[in-house]
PDB file of N, CA and C in Angstrom:
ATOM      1  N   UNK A   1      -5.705  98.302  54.320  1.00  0.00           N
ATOM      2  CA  UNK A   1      -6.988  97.669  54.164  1.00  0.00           C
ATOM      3  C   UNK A   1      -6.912  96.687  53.009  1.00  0.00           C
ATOM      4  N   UNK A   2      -7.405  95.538  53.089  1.00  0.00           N
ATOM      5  CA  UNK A   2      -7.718  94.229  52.210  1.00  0.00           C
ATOM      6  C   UNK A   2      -9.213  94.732  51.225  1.00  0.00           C
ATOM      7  N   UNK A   3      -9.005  94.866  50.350  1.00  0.00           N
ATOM      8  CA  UNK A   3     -10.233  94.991  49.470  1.00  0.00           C
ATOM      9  C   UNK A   3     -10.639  93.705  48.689  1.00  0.00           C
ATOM     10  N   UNK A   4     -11.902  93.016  48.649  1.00  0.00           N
ATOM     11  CA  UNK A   4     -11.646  91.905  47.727  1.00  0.00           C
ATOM     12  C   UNK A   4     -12.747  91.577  47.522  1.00  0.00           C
ATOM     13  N   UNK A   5     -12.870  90.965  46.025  1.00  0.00           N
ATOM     14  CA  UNK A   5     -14.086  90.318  45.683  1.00  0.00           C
ATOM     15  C   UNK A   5     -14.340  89.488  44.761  1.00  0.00           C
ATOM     16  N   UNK A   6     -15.203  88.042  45.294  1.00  0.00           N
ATOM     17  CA  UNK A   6     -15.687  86.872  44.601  1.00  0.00           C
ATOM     18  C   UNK A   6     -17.371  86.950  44.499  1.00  0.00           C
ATOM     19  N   UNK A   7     -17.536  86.817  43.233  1.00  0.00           N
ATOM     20  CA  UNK A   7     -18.869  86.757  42.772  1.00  0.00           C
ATOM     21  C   UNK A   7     -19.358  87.984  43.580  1.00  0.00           C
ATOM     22  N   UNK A   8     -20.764  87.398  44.295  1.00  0.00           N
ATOM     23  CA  UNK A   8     -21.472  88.829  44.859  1.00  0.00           C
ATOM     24  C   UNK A   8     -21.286  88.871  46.450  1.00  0.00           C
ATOM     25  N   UNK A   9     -20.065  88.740  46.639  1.00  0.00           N
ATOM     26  CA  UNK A   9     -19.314  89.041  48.101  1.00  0.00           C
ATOM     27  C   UNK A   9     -18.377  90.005  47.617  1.00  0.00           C
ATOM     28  N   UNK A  10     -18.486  91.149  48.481  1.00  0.00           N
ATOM     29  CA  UNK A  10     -17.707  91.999  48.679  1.00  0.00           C
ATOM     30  C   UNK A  10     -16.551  91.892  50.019  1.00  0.00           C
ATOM     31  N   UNK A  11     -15.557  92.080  50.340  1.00  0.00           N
ATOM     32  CA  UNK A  11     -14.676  91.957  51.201  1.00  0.00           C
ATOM     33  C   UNK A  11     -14.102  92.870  51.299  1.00  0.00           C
ATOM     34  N   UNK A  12     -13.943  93.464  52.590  1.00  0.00           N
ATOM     35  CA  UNK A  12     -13.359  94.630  53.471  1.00  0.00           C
ATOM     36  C   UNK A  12     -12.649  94.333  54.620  1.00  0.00           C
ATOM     37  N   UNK A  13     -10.725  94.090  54.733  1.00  0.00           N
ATOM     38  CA  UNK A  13     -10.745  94.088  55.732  1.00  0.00           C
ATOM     39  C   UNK A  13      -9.576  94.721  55.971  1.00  0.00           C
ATOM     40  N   UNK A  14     -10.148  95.256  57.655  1.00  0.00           N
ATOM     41  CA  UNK A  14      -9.141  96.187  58.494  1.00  0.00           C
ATOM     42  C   UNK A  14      -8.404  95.760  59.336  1.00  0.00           C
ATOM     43  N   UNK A  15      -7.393  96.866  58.648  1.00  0.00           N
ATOM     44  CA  UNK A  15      -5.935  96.724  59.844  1.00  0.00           C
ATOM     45  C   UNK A  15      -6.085  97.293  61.116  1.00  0.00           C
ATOM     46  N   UNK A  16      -5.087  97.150  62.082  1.00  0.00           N
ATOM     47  CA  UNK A  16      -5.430  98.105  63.195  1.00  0.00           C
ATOM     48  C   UNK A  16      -5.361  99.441  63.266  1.00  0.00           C
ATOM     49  N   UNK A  17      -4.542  99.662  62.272  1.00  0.00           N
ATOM     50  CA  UNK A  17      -4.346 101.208  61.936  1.00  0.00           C
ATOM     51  C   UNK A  17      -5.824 102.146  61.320  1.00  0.00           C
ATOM     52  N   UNK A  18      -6.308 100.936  60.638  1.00  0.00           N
ATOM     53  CA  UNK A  18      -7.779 101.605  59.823  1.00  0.00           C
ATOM     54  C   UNK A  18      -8.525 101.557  61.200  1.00  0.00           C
ATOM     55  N   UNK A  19      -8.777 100.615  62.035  1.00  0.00           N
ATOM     56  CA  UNK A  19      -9.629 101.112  63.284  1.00  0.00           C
ATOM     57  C   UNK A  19      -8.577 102.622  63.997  1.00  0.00           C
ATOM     58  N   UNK A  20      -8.038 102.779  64.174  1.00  0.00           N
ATOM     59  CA  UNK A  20      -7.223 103.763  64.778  1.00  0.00           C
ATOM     60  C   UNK A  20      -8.035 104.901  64.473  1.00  0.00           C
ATOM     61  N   UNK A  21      -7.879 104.720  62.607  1.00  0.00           N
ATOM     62  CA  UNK A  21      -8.239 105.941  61.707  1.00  0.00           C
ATOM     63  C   UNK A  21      -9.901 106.613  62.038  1.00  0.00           C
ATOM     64  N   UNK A  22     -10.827 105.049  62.216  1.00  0.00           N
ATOM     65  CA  UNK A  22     -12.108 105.498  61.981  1.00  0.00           C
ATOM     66  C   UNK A  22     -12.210 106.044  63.196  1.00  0.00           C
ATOM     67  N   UNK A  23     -11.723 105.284  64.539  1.00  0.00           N
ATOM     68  CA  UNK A  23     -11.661 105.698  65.643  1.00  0.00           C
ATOM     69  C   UNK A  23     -11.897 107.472  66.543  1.00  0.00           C
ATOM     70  N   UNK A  24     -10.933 107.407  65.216  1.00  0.00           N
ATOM     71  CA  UNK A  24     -10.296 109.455  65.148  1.00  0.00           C
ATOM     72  C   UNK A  24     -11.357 110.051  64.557  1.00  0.00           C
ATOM     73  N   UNK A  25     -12.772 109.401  63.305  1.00  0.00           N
ATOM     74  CA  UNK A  25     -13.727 110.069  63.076  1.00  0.00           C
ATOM     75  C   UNK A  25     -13.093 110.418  61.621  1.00  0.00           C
ATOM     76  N   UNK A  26     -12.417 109.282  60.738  1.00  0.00           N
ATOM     77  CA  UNK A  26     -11.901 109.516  59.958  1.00  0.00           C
ATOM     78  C   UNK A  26     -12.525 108.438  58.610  1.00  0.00           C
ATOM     79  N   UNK A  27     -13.636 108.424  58.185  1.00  0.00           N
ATOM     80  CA  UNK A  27     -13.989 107.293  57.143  1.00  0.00           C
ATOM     81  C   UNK A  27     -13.526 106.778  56.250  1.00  0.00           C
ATOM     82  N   UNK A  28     -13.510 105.781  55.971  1.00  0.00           N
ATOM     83  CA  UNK A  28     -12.575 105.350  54.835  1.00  0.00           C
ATOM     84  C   UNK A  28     -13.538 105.082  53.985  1.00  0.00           C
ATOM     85  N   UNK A  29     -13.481 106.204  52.594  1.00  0.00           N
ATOM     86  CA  UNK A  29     -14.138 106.159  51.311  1.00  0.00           C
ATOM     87  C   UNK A  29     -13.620 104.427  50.362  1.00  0.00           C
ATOM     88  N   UNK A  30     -14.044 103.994  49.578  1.00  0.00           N
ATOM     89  CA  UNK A  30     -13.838 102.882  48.565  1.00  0.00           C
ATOM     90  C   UNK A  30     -14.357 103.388  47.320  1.00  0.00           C
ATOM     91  N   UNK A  31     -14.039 103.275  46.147  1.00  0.00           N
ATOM     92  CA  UNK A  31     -14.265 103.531  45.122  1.00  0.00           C
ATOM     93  C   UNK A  31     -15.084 101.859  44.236  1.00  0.00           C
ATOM     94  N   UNK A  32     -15.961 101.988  44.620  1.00  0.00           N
ATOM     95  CA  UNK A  32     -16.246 100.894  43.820  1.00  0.00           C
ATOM     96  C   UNK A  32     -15.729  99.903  42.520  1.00  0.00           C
ATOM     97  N   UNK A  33     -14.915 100.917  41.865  1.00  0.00           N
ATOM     98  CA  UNK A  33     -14.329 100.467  40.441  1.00  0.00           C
ATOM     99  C   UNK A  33     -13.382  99.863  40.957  1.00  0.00           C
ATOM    100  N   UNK A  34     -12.452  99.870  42.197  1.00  0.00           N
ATOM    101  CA  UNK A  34     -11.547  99.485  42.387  1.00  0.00           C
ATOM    102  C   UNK A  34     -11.599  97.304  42.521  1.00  0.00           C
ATOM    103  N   UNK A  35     -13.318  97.435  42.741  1.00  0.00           N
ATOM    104  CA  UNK A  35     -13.046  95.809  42.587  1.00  0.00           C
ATOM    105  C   UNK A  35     -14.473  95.905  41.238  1.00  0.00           C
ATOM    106  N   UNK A  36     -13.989  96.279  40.408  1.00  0.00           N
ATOM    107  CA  UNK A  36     -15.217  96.062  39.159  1.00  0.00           C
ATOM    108  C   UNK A  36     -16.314  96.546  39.530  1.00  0.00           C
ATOM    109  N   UNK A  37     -17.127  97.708  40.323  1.00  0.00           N
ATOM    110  CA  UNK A  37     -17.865  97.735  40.481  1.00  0.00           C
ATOM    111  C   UNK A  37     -18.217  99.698  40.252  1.00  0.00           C
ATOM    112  N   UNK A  38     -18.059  99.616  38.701  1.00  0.00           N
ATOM    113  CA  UNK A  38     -18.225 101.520  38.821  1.00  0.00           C
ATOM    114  C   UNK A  38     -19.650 101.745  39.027  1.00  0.00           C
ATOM    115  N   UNK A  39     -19.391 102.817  39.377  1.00  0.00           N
ATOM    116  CA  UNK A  39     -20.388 103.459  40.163  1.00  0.00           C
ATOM    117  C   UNK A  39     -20.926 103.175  41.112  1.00  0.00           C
ATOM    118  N   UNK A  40     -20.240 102.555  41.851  1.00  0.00           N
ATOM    119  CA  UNK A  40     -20.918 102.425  43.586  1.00  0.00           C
ATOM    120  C   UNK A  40     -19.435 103.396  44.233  1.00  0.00           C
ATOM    121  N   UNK A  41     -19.908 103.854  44.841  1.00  0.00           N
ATOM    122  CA  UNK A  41     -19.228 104.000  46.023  1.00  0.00           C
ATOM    123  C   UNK A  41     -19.103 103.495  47.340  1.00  0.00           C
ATOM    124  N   UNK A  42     -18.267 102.923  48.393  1.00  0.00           N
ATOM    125  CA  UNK A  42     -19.055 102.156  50.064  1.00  0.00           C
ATOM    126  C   UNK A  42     -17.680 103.561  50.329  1.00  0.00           C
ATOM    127  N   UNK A  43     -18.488 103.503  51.737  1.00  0.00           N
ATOM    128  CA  UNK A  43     -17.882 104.478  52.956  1.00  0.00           C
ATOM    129  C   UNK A  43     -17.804 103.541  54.199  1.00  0.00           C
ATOM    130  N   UNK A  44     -17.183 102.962  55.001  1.00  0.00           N
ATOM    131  CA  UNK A  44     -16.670 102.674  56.067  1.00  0.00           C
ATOM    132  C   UNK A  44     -16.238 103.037  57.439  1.00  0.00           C
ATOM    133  N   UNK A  45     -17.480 103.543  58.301  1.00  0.00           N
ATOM    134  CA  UNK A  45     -17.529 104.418  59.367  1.00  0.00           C
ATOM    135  C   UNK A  45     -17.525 103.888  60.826  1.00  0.00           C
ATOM    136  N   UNK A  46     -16.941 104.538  61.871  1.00  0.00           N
ATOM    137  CA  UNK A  46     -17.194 104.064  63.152  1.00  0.00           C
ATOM    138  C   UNK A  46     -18.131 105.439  63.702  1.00  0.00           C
ATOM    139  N   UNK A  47     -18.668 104.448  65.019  1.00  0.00           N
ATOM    140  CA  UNK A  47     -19.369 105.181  65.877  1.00  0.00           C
ATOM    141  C   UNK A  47     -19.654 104.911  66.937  1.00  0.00           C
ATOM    142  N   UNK A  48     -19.603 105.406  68.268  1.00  0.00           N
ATOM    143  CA  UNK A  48     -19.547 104.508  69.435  1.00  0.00           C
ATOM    144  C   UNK A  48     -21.320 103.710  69.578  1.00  0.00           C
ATOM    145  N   UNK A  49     -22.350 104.172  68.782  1.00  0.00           N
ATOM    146  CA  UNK A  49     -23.877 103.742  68.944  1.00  0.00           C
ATOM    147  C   UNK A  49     -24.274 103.895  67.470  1.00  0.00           C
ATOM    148  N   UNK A  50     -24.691 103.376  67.132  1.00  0.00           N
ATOM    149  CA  UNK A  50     -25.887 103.384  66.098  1.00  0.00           C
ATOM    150  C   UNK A  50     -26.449 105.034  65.457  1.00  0.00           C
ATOM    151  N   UNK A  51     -26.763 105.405  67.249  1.00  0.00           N
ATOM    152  CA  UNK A  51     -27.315 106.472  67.086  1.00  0.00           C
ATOM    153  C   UNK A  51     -26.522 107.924  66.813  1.00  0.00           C
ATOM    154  N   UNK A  52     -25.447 107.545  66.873  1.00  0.00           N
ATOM    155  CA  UNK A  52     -24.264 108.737  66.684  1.00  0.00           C
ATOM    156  C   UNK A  52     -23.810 108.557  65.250  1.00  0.00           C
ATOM    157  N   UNK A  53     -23.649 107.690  64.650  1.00  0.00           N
ATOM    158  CA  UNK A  53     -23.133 107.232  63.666  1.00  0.00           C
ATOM    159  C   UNK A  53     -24.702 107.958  62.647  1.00  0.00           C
ATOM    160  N   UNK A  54     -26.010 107.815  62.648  1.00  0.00           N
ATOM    161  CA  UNK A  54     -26.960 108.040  62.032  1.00  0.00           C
ATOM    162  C   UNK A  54     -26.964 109.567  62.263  1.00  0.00           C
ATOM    163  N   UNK A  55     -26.661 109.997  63.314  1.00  0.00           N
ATOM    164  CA  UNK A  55     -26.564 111.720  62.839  1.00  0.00           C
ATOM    165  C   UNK A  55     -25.410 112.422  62.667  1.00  0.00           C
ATOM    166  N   UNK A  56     -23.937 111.266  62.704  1.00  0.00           N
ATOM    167  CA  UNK A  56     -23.303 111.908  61.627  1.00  0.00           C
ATOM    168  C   UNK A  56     -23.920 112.040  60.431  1.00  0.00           C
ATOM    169  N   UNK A  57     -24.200 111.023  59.873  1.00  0.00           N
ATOM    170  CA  UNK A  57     -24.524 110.668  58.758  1.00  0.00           C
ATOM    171  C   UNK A  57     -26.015 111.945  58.255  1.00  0.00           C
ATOM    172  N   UNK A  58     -26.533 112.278  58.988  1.00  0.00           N
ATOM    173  CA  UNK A  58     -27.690 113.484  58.621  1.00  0.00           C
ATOM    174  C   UNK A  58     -26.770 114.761  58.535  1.00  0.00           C
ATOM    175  N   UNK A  59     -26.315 115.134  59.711  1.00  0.00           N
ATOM    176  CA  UNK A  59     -25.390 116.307  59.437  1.00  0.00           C
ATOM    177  C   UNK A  59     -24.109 116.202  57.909  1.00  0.00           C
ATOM    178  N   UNK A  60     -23.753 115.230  57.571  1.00  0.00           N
ATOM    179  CA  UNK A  60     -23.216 115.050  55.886  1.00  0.00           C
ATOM    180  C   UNK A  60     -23.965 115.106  55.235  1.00  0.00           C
ATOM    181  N   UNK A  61     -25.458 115.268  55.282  1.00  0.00           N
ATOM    182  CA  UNK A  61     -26.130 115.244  54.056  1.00  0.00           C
ATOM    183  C   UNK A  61     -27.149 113.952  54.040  1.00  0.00           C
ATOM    184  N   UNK A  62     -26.843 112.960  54.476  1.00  0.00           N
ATOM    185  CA  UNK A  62     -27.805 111.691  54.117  1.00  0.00           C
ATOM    186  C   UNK A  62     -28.541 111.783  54.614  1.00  0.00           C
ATOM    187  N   UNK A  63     -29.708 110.956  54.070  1.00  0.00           N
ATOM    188  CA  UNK A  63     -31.360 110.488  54.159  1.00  0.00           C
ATOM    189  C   UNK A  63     -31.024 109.210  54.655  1.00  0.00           C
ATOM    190  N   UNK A  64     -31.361 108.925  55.876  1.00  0.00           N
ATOM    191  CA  UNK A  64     -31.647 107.994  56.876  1.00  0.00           C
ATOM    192  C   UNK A  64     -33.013 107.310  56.749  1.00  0.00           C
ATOM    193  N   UNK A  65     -32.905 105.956  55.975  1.00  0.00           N
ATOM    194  CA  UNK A  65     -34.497 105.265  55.834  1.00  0.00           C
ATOM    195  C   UNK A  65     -34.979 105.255  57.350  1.00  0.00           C
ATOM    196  N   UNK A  66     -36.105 105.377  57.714  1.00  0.00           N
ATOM    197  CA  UNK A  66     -37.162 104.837  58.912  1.00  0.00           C
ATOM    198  C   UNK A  66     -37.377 105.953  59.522  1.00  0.00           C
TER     199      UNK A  66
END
């Protein structure tokens, strides 16, 4: 994965292997500090709908705005 960042663009990009990965239901965590940015964290998820992807995301724990 390409991590990168100018001013207030963040840049993320995937190999085919990282789709492979998410594919498998496998997220790829980022550490924010890694481009100057402590304390954020981004997570990078697939899902075949919207709607699958939002209740992974409830069953981990998150609060889903709307």
């Amino acid at each position: 994965m390409l991590k990168a960042r100018a001013g207030h663009t963040i840049l993320f990009g995937l190999s085919a292997r990282n789709i492979e990965l998410l594919k498998q239901g496998k997220p790829i965590p980022i550490n924010g500090s890694d481009l100057h940015l402590p304390g954020l964290n981004f997570v990078i998820m697939y899902g075949e709908t919207e709607a699958d992807m939002e209740n992974d995301l409830r069953k981990a724990g998150f609060v889903i705005p709307g």
